[in-house]
C-alpha atoms as a PDB file:
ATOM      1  CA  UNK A   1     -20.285  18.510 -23.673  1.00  0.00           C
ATOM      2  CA  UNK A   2     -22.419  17.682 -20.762  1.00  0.00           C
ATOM      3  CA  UNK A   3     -24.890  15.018 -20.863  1.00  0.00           C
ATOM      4  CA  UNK A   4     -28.675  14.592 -19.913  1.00  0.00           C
ATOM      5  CA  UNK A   5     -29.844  12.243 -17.801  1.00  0.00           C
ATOM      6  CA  UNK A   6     -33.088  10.537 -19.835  1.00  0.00           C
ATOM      7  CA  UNK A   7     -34.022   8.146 -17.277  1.00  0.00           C
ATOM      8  CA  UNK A   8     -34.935  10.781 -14.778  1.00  0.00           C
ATOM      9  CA  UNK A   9     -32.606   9.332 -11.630  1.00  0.00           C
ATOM     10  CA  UNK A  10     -29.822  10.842 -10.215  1.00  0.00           C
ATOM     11  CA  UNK A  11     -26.285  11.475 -12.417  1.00  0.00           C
ATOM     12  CA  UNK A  12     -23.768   9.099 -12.608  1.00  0.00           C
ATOM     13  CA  UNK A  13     -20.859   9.410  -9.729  1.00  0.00           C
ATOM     14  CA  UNK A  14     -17.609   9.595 -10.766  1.00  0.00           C
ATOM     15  CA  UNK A  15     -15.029   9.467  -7.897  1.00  0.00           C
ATOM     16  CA  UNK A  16     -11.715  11.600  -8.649  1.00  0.00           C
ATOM     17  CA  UNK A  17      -8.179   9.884  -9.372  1.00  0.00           C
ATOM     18  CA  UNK A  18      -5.893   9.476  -6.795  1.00  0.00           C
ATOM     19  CA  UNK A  19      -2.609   9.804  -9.305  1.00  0.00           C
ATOM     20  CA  UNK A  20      -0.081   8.901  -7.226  1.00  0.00           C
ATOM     21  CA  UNK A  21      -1.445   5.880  -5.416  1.00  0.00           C
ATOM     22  CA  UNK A  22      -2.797   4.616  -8.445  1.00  0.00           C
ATOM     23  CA  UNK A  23       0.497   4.873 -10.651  1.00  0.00           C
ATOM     24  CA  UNK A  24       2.356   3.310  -7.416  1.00  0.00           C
ATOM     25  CA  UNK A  25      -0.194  -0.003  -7.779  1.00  0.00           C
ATOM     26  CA  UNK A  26       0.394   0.063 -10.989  1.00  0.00           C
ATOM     27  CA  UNK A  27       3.979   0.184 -10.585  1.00  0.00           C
ATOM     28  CA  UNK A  28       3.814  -2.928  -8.684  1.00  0.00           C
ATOM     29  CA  UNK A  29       4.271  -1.041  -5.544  1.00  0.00           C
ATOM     30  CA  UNK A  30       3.519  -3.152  -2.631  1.00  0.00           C
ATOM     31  CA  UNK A  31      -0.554  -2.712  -1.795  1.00  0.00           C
ATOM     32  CA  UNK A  32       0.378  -2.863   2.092  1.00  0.00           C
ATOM     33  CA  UNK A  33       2.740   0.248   1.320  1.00  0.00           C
ATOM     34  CA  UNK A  34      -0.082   1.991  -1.134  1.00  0.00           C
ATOM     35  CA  UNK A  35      -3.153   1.581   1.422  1.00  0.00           C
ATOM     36  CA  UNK A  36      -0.204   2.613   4.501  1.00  0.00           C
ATOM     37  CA  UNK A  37       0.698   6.132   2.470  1.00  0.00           C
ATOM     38  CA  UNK A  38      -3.081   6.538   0.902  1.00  0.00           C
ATOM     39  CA  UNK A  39      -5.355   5.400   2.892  1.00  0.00           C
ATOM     40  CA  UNK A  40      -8.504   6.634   1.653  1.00  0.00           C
ATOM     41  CA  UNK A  41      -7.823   4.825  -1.666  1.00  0.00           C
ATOM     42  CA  UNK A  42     -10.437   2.085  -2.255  1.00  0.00           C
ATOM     43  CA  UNK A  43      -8.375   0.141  -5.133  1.00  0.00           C
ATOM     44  CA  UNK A  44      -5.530  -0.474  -2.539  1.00  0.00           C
ATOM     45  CA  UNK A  45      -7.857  -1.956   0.134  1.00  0.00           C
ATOM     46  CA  UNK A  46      -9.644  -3.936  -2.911  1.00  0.00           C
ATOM     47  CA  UNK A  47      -6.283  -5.084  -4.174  1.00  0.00           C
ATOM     48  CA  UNK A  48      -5.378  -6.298  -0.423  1.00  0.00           C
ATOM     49  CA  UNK A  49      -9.146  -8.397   0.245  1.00  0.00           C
ATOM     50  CA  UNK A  50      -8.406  -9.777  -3.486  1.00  0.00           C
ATOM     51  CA  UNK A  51      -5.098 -11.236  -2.695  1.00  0.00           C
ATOM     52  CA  UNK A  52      -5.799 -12.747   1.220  1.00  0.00           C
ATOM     53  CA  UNK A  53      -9.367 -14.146  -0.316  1.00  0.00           C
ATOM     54  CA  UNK A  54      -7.039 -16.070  -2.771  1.00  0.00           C
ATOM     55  CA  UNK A  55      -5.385 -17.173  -0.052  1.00  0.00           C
ATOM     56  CA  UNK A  56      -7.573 -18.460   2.000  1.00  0.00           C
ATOM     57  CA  UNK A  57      -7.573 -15.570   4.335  1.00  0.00           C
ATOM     58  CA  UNK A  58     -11.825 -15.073   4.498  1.00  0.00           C
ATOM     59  CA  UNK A  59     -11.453 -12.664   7.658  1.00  0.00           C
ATOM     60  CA  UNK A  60      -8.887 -10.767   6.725  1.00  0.00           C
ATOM     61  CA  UNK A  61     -10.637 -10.536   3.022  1.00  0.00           C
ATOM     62  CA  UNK A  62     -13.186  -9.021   4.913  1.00  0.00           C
ATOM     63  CA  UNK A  63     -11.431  -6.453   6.933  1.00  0.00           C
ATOM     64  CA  UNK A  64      -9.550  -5.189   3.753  1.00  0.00           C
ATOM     65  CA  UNK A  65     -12.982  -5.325   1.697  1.00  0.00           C
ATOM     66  CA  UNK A  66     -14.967  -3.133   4.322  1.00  0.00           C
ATOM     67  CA  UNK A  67     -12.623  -0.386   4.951  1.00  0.00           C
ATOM     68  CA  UNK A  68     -12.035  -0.014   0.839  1.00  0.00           C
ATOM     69  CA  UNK A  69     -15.980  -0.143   0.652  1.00  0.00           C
ATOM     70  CA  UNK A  70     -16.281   2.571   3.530  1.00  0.00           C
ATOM     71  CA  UNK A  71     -13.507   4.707   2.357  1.00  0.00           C
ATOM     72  CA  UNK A  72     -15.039   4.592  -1.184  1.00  0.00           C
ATOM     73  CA  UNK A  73     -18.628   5.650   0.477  1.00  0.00           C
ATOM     74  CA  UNK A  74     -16.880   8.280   2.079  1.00  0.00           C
ATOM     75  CA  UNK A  75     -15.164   9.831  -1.406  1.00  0.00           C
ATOM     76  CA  UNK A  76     -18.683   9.120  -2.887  1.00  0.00           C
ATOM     77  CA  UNK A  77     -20.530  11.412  -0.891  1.00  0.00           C
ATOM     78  CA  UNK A  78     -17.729  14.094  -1.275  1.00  0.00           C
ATOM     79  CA  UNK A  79     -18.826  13.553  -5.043  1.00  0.00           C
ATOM     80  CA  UNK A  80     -21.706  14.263  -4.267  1.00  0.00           C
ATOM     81  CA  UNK A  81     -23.527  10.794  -4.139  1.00  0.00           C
ATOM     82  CA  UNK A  82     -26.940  11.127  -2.230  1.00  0.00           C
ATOM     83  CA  UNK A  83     -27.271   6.984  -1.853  1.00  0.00           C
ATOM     84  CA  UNK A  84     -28.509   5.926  -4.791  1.00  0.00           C
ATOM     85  CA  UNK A  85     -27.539   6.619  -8.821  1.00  0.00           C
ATOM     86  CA  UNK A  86     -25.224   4.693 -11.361  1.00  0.00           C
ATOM     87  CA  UNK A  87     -21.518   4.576 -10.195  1.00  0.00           C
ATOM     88  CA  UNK A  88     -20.271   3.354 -13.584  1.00  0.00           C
ATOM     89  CA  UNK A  89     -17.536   1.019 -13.577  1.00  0.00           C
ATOM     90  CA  UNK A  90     -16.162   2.648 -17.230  1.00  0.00           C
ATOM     91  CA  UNK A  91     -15.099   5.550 -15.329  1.00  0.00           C
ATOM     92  CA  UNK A  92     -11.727   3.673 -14.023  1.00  0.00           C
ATOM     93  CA  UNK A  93     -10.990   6.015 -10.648  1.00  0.00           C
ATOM     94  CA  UNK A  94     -14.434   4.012  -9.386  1.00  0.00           C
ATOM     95  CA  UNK A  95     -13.089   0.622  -9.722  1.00  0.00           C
ATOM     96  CA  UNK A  96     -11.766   0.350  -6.792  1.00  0.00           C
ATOM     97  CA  UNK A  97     -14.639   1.346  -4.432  1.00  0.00           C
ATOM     98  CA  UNK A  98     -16.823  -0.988  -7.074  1.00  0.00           C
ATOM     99  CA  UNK A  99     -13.875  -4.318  -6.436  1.00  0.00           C
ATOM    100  CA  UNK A 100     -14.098  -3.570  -2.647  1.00  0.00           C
ATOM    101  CA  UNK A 101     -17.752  -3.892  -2.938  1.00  0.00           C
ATOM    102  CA  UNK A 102     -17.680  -6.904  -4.336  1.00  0.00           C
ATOM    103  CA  UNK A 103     -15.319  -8.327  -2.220  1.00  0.00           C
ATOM    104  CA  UNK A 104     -17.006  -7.583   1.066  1.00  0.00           C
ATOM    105  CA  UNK A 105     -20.062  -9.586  -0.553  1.00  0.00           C
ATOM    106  CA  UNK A 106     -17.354 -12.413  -1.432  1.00  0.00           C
ATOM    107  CA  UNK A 107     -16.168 -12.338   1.620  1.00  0.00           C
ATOM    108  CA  UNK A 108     -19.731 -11.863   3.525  1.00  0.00           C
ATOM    109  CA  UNK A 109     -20.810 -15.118   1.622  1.00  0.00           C
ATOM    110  CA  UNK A 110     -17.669 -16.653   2.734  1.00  0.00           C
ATOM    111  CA  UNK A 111     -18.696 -16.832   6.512  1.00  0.00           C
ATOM    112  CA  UNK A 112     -22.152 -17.109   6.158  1.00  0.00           C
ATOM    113  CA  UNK A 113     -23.205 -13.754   6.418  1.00  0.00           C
ATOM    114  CA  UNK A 114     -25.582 -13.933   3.648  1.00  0.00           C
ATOM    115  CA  UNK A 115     -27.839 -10.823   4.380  1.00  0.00           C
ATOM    116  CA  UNK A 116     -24.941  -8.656   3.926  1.00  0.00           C
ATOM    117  CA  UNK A 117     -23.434 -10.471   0.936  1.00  0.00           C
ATOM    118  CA  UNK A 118     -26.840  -9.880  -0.720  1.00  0.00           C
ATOM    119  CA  UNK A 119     -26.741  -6.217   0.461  1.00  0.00           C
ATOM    120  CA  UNK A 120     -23.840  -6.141  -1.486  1.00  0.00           C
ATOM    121  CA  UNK A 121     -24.385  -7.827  -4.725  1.00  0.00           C
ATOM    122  CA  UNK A 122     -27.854  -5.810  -5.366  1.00  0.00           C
ATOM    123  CA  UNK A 123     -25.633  -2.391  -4.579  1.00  0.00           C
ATOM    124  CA  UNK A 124     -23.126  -3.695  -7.187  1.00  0.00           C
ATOM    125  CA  UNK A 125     -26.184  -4.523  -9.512  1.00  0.00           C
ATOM    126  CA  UNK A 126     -27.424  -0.936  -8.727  1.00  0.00           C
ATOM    127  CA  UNK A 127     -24.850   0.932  -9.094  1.00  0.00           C
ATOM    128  CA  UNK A 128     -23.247  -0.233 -12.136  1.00  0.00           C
ATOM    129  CA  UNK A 129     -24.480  -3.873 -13.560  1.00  0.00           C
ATOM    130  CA  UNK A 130     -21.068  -3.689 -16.086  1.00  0.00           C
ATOM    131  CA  UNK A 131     -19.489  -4.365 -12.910  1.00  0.00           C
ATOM    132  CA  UNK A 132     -21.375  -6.720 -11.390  1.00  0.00           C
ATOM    133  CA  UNK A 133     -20.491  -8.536 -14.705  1.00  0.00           C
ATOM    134  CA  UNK A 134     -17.054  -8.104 -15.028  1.00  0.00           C
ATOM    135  CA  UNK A 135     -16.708  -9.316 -11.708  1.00  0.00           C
ATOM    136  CA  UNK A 136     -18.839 -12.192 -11.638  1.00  0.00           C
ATOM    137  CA  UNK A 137     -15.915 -13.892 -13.583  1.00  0.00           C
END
C-alpha cells in the first residue's frame, strides 16, 4: 500500500540496504575492513568517526564523519532526494548516513567549527527529528 504525503513536502527518502556490508558490521567484522571492501556505505564510515571520537581522535572523527556524510548524500540523490524531505531514521538502511551526520556536527563542535556543526544539527532536525533524538543521548 503506498502512502500519501498530507503535509504537502517532498516523500520520505529511504536509502537501499547494502546486505553484505551491513551483515559483515554486524558480524563484528572489522569497520576498517567494511568501509575498505564497501566504501560507499555510510554506517561503516559512521561506525569508524564513532569509535576515534571516543577516543579522543577529534580529526580523525571528522575525516571518517564527512566521507560517511558525503557518501550518504551521494546514495541520497540516487534515491532520488532533491535536498530537502524527511529521511526517517525508522527506515534502518538510513542510519548510517543519519550517525555520520551527526558525527561530523560532533566532531565540527569539537574544533570549533561551530557554523558547520549547526549546519549539521538543523539537517539532522530536518531530516528526521527521531534521530536527532536518539542521538542526542
Amino acid at each position: 500500500m503506498e502512502h500519501q504525503n498530507l503535509l504537502g513536502g517532498p516523500a520520505p527518502t529511504e536509502l537501499p540496504d547494502i546486505d553484505e556490508a551491513r551483515q559483515s558490521l554486524e558480524a563484528g567484522v572489522d569497520p576498517f575492513e567494511v568501509a575498505a571492501r564497501f566504501p560507499a556505505y555510510p554506517a561503516a564510515w559512521a561506525e569508524l568517526a564513532d569509535r576515534a571520537f571516543g577516543k579522543g581522535d577529534v580529526i580523525e572523527s571528522y575525516a571518517y564523519a564527512r566521507t560517511g556524510y558525503h557518501r550518504g548524500l551521494d546514495m541520497l540523490r540516487r534515491a532520488g532526494w532533491k535536498g530537502q524531505g524527511p529521511i526517517p531514521w525508522e527506515h534502518a538502511a538510513n542510519r548510517g548516513f543519519l550517525r555520520a551526520l551527526h558525527a561530523l556536527g560532533r566532531a565540527a563542535a569539537a574544533i570549533g567549527e561551530e557554523d558547520e556543526a549547526e549546519r549539521c544539527r538543523t539537517f539532522l532536525r530536518d531530516s528526521s527529528p527521531t534521530a536527532a533524538a536518539v542521538l542526542a543521548t
